[in-house]
N, C-alpha and C. Protein backbone atom coordinates (compact mmCIF):
# COMPACT_ATOMS: atom_id res chain seq x y z
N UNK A 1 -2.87 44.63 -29.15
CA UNK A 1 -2.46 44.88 -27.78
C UNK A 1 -3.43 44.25 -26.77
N UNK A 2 -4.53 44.65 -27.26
CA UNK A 2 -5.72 43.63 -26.49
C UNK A 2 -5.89 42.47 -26.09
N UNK A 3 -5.41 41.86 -27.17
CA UNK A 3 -5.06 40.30 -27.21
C UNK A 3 -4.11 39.95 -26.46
N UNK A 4 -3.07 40.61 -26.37
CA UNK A 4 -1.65 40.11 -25.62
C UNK A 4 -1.99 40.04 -23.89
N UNK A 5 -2.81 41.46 -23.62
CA UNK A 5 -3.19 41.13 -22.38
C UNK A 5 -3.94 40.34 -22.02
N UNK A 6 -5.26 40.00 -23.01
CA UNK A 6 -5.98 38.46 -22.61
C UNK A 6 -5.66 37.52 -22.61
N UNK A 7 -4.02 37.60 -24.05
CA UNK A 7 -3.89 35.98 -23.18
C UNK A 7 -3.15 35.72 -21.88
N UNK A 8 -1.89 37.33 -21.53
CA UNK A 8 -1.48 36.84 -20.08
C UNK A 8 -2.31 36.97 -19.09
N UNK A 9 -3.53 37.76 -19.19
CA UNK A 9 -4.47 37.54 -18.44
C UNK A 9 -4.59 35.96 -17.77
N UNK A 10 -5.30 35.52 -19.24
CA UNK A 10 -6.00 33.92 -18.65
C UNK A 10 -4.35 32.68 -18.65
N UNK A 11 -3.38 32.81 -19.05
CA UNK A 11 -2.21 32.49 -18.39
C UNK A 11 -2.27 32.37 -17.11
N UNK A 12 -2.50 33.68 -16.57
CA UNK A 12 -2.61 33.74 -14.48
C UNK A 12 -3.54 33.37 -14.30
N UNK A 13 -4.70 33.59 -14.63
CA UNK A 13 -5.55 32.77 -14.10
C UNK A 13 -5.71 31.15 -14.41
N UNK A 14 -5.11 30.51 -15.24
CA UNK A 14 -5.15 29.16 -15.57
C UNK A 14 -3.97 28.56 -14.11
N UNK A 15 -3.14 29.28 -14.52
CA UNK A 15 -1.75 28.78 -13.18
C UNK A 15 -2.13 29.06 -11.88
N UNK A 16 -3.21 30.04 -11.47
CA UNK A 16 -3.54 30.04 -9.88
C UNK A 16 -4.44 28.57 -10.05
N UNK A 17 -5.32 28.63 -10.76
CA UNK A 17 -6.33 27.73 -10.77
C UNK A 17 -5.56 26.07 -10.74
N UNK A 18 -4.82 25.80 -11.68
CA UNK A 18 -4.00 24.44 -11.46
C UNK A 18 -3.10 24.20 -9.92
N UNK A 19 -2.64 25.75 -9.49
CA UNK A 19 -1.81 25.63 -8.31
C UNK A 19 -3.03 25.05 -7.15
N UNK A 20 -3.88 25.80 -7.18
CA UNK A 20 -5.54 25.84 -5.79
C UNK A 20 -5.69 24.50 -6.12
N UNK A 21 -5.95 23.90 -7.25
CA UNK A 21 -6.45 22.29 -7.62
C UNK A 21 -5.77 21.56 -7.30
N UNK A 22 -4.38 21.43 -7.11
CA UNK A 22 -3.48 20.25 -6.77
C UNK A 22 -3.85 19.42 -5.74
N UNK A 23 -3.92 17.99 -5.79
CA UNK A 23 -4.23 17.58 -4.64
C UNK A 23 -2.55 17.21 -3.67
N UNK A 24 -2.89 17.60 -2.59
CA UNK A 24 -1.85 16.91 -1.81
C UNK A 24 -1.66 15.67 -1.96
N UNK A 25 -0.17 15.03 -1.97
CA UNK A 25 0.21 14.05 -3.06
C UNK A 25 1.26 13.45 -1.47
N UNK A 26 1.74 11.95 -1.31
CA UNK A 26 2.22 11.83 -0.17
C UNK A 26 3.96 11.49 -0.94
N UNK A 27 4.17 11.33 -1.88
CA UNK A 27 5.12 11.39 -2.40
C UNK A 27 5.69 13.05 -3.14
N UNK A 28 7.26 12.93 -3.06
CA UNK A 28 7.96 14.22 -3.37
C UNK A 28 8.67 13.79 -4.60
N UNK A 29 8.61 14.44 -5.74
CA UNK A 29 9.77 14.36 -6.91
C UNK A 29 11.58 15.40 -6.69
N UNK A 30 11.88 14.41 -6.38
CA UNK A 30 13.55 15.09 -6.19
C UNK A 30 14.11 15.37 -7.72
N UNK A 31 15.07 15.66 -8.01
CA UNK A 31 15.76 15.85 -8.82
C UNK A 31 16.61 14.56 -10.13
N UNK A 32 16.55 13.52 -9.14
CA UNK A 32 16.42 12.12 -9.86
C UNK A 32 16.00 11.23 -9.32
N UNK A 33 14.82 11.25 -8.50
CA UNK A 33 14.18 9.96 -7.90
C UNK A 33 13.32 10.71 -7.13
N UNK A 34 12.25 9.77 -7.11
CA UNK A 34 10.98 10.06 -6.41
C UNK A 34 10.80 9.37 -4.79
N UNK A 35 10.94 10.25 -3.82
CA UNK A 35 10.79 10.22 -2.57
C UNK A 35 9.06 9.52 -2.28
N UNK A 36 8.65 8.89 -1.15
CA UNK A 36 7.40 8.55 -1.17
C UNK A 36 7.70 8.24 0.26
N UNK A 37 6.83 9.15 1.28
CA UNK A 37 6.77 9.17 3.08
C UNK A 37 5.81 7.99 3.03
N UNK A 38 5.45 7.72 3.89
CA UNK A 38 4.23 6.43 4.89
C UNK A 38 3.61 7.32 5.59
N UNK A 39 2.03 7.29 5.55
CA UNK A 39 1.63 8.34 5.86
C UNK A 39 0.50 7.37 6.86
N UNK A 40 0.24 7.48 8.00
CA UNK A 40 -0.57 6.91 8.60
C UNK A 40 -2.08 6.99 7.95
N UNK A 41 -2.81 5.74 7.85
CA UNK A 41 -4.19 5.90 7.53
C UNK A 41 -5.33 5.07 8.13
N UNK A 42 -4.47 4.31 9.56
CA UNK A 42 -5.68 3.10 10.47
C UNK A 42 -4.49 2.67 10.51
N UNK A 43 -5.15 1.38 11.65
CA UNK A 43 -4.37 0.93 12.53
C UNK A 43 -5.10 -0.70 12.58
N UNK A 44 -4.11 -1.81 12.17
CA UNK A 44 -4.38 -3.18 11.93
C UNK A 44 -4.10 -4.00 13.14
N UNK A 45 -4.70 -5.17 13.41
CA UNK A 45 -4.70 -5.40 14.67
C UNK A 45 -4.52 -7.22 13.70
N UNK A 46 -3.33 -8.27 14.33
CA UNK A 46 -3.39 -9.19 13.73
C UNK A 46 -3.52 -10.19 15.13
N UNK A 47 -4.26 -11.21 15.13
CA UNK A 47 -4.67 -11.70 16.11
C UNK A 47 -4.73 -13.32 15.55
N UNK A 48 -4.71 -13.93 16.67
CA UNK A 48 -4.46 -15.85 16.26
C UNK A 48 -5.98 -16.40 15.84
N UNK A 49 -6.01 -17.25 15.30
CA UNK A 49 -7.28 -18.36 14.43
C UNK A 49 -7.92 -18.57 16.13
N UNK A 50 -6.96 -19.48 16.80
CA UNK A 50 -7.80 -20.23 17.79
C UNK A 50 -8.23 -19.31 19.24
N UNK A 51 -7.74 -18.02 19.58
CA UNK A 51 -8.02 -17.67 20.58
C UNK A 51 -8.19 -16.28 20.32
N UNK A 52 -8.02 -15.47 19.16
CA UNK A 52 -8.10 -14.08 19.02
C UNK A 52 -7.45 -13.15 19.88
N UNK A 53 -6.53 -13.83 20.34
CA UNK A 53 -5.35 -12.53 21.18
C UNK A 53 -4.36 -12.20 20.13
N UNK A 54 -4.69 -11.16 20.59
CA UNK A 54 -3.55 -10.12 19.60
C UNK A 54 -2.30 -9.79 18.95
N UNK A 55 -1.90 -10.85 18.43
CA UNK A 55 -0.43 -11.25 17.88
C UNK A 55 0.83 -9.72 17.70
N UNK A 56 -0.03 -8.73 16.74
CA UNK A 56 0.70 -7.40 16.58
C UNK A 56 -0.57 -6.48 15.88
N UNK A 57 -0.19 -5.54 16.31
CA UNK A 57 -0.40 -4.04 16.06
C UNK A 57 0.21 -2.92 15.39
N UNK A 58 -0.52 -2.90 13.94
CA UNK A 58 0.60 -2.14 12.91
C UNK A 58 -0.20 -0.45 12.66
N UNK A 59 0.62 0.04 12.55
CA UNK A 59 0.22 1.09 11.62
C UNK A 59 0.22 1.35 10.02
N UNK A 60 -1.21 1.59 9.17
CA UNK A 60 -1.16 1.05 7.82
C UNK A 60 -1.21 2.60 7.22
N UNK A 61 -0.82 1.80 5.87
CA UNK A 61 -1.39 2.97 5.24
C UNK A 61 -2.66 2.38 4.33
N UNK A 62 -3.51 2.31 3.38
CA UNK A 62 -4.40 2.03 2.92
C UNK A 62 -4.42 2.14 1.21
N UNK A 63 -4.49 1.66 0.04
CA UNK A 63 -4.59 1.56 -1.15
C UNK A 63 -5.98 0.94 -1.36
N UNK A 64 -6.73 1.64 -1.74
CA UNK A 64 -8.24 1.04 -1.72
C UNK A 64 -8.22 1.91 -3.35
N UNK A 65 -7.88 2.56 -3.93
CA UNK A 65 -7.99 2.76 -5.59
C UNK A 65 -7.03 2.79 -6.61
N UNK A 66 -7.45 2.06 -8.34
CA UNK A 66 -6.78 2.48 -8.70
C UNK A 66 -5.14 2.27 -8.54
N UNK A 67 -4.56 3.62 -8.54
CA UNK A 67 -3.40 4.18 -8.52
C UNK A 67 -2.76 3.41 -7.53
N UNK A 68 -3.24 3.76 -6.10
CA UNK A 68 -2.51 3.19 -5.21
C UNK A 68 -2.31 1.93 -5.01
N UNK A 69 -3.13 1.15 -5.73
CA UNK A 69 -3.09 -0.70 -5.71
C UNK A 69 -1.80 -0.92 -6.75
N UNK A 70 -2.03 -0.19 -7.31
CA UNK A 70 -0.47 -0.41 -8.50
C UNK A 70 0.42 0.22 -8.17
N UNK A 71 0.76 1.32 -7.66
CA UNK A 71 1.70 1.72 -6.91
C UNK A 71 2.02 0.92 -5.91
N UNK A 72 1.16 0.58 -4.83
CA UNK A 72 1.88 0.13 -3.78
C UNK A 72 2.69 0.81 -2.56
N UNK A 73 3.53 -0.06 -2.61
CA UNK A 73 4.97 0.56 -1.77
C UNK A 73 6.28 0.78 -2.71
N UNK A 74 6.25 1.20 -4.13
CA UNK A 74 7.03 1.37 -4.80
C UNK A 74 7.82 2.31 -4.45
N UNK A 75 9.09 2.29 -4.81
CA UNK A 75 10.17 3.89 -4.67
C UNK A 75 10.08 4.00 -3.10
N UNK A 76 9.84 3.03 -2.04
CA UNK A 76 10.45 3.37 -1.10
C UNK A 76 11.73 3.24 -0.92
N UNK A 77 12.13 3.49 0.35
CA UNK A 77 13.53 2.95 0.54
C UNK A 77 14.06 2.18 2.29
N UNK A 78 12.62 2.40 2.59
CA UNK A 78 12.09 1.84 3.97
C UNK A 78 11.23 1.79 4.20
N UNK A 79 10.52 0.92 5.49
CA UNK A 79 9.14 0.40 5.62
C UNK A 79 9.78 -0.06 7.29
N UNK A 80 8.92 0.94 8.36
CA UNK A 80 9.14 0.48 9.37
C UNK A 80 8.56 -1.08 9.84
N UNK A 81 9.28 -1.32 11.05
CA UNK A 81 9.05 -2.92 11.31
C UNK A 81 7.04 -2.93 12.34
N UNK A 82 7.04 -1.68 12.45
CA UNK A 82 5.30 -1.66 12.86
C UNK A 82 4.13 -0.92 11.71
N UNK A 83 5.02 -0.73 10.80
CA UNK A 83 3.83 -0.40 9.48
C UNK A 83 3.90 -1.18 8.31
N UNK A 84 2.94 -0.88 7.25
CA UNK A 84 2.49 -1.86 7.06
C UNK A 84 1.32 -0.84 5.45
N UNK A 85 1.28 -1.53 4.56
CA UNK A 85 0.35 -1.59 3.23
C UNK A 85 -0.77 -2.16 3.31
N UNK A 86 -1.92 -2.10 3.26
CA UNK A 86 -3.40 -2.68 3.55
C UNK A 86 -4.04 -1.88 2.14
N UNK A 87 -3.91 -3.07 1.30
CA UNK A 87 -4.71 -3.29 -0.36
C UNK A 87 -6.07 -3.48 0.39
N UNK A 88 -7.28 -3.06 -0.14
CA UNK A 88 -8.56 -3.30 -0.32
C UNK A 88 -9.04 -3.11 -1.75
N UNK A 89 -9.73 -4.38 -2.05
CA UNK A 89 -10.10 -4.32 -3.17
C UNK A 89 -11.85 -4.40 -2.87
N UNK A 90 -12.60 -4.20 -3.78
CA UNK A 90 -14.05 -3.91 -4.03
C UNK A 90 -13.96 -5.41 -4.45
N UNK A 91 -13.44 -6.31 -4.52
CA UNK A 91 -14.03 -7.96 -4.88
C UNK A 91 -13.32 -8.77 -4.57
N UNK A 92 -13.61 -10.08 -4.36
CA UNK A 92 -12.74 -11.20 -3.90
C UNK A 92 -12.58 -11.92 -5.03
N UNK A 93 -11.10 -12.35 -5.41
CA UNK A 93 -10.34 -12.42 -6.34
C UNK A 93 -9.47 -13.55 -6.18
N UNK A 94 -8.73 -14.26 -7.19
CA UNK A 94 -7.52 -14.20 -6.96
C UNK A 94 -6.77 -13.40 -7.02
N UNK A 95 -5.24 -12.99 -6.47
CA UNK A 95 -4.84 -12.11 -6.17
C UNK A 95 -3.20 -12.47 -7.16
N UNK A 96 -2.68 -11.11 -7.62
CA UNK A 96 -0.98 -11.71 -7.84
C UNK A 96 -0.35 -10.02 -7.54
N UNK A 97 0.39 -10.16 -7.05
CA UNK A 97 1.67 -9.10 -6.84
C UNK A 97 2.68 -9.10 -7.55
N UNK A 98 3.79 -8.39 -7.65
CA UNK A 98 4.80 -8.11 -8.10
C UNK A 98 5.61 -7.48 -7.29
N UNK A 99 7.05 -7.47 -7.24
CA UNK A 99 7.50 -6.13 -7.22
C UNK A 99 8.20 -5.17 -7.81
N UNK A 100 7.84 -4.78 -8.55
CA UNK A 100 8.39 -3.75 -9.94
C UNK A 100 8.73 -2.37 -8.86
N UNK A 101 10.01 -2.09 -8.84
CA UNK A 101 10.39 -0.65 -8.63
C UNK A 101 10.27 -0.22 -7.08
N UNK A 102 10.12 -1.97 -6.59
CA UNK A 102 9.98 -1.80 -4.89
C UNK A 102 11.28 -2.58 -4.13
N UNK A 103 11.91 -1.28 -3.87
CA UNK A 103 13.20 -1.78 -3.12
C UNK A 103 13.12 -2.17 -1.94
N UNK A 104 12.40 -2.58 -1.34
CA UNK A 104 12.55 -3.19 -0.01
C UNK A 104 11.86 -4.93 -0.56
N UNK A 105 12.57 -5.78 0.50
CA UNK A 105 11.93 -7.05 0.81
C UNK A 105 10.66 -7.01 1.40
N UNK A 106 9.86 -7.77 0.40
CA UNK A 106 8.48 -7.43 1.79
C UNK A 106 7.92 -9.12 1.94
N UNK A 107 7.12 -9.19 2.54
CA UNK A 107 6.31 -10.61 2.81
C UNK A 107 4.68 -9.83 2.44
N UNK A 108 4.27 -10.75 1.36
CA UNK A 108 2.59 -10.17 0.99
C UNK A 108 1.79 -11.52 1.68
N UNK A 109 0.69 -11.00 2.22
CA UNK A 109 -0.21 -11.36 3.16
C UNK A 109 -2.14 -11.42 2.23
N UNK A 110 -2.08 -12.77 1.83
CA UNK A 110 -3.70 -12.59 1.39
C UNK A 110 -4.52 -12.69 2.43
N UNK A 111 -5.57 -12.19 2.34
CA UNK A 111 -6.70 -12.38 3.29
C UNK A 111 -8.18 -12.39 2.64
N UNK A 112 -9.40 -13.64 3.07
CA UNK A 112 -10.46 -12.89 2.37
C UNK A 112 -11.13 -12.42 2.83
N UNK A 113 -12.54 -12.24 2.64
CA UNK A 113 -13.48 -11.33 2.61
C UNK A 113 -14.06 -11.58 4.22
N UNK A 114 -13.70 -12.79 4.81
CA UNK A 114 -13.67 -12.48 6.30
C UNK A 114 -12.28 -12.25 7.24
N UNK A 115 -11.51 -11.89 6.56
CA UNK A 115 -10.43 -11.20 6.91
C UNK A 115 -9.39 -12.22 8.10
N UNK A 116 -9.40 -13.33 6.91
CA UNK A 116 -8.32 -14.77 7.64
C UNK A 116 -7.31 -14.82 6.94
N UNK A 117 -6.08 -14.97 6.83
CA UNK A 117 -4.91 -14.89 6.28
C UNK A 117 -4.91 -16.32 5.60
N UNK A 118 -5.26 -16.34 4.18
CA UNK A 118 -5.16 -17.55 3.21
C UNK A 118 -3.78 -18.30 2.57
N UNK A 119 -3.33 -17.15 2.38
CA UNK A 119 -2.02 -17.82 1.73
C UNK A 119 -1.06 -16.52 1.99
N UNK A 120 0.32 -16.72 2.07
CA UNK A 120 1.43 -16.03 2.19
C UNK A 120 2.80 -16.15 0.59
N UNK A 121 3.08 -14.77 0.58
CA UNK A 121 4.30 -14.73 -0.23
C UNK A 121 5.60 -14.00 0.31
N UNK A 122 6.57 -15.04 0.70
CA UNK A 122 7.35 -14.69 1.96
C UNK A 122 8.98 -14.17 1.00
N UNK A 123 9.52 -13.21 1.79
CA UNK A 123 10.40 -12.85 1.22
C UNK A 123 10.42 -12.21 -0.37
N UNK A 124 9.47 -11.67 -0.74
CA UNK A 124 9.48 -11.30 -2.19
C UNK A 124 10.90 -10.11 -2.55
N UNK A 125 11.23 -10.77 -3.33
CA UNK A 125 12.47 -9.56 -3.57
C UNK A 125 12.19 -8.40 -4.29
N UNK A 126 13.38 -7.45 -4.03
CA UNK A 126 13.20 -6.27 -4.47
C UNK A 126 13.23 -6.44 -6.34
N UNK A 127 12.44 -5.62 -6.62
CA UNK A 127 12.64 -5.31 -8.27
C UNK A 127 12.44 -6.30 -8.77
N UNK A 128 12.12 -7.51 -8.45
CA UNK A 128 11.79 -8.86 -9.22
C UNK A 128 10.36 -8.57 -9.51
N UNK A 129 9.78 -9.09 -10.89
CA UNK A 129 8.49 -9.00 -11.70
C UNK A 129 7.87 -10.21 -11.91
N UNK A 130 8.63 -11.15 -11.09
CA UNK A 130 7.70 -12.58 -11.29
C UNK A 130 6.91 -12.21 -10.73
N UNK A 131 5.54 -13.21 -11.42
CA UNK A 131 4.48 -12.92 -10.51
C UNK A 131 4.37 -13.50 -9.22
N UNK A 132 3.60 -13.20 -8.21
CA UNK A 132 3.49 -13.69 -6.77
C UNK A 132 1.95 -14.29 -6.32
N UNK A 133 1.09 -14.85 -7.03
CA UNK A 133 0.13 -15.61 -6.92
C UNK A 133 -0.46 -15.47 -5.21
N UNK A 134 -2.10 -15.18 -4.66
CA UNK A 134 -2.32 -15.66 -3.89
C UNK A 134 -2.82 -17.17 -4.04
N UNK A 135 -2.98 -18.14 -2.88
CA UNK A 135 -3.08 -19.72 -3.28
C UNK A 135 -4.75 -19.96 -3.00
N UNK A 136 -5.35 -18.50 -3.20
CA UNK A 136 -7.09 -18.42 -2.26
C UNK A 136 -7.99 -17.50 -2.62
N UNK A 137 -8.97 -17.03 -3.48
CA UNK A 137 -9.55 -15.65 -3.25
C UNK A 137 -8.89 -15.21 -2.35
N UNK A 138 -8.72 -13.46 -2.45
CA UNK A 138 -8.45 -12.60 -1.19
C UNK A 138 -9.20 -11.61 -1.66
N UNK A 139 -9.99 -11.31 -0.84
CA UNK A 139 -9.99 -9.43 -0.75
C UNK A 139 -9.40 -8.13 -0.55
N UNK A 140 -8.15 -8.64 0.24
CA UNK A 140 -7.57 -7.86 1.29
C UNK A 140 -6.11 -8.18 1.18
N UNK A 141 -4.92 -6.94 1.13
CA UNK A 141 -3.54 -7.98 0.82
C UNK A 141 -2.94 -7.38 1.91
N UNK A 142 -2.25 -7.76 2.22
CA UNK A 142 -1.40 -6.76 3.69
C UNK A 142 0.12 -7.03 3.17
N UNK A 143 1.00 -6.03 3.14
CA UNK A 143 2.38 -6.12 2.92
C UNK A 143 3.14 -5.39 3.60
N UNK A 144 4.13 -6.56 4.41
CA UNK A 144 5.00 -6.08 5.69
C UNK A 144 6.58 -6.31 5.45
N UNK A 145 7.58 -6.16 5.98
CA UNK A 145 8.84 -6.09 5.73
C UNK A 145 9.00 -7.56 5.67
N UNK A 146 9.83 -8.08 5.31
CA UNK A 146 10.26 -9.45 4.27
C UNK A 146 10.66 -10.43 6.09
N UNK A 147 9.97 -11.66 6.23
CA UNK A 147 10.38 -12.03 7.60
C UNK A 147 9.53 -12.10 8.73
N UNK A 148 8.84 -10.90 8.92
CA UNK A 148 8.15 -10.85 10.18
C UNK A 148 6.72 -11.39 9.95
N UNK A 149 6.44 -11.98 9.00
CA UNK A 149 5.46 -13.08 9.08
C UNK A 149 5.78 -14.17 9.99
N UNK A 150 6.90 -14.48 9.45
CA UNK A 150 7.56 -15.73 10.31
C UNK A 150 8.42 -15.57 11.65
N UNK A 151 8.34 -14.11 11.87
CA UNK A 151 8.84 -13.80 13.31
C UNK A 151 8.06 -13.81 13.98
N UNK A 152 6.58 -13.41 13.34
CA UNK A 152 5.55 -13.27 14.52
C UNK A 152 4.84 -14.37 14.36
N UNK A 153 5.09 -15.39 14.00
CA UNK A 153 4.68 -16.95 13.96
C UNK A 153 2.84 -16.79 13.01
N UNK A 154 3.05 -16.35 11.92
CA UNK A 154 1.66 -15.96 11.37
C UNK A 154 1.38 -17.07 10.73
N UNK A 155 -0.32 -17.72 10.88
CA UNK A 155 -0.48 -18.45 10.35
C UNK A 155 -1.84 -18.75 9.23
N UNK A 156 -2.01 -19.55 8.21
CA UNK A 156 -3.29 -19.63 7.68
C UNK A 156 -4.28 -19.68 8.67
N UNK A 157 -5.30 -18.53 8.41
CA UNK A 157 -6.53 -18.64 9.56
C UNK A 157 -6.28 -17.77 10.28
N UNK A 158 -5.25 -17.44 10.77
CA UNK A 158 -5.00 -15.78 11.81
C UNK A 158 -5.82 -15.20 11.30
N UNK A 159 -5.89 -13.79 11.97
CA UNK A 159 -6.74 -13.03 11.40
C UNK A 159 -6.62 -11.52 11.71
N UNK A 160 -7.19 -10.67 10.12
CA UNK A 160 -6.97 -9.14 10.69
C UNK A 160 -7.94 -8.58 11.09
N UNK A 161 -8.29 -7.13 11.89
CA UNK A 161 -9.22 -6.43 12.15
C UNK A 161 -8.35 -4.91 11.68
N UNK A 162 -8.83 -3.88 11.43
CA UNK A 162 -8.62 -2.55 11.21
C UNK A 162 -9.34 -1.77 11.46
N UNK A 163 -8.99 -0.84 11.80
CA UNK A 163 -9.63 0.99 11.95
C UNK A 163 -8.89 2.03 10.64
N UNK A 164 -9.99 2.65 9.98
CA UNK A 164 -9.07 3.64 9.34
C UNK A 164 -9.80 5.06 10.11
N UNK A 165 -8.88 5.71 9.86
CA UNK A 165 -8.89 6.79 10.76
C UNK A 165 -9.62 8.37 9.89
């Protein structure tokens, strides 16, 4: 009898303890598909090579580990036209993307380690797994809706600045 209560004992206490530990997670599991919000995390400022005026002003979210560099923007199902994915990596690299399991069109943006836009991958389609090569070391990847690279006339040498918040 002793036993039965120690183990529902440490039962409750194992399940408060996993519930208190959870980390807040910015994605929701539905019932057959996984929901994933845009959660503000800084604010990117993209500005021209030759005069540094301010081309656009996005709101990012940030993937600086891990998980979130491979995740990405996967399982969305939108990506407003002023936000925006900001990869940081700990080294300057060549860079390759994909998009596995990412339904939106996006345009990926290399940048390196002084934060100049090297090479572009425009229009990447949804769910396609070819690879997407940067053409430069990057440090830094920025990924925006499929287009507005070339709406906002972006060019090799532009350049980003950020705040994370």
């Amino acid at each position: 009898m002793w036993l039965k209560t120690f183990v529902n004992y440490f039962l409750v206490i194992f399940c408060i303890t996993l519930f208190i530990g959870c980390k807040e997670e910015k994605r929701n599991v539905t019932k057959d598909k996984v929901v994933v919000n845009f959660k503000k995390e800084g604010t990117l400022f993209i500005s021209r090579a030759s005069s540094d005026a301010i081309i656009k002003t996005l709101d990012i979210e940030i993937a600086d580990n891990d998980y979130e560099t491979q995740t990405g923007l996967m399982y969305r199902s939108k990506l407003e036209s002023n936000n925006g994915m900001l990869f940081i990596f700990p080294d300057v690299d060549f860079r390759s993307f994909y998009m596995k399991n990412t339904k939106i069109p996006l345009d990926i943006i290399y940048i390196n380690e002084n934060k100049e836009i090297v090479s572009f991958q425009k229009n990447a389609k949804p769910f396609d797994e070819t690879s997407l090569p940067s053409e430069a070391p990057a440090k830094y990847v920025l990924e925006i809706n499929a287009g507005l690279s070339d709406e906002w006339q972006l060019e090799v040498g532009d350049k980003i600045s950020f705040e994370v918040l």
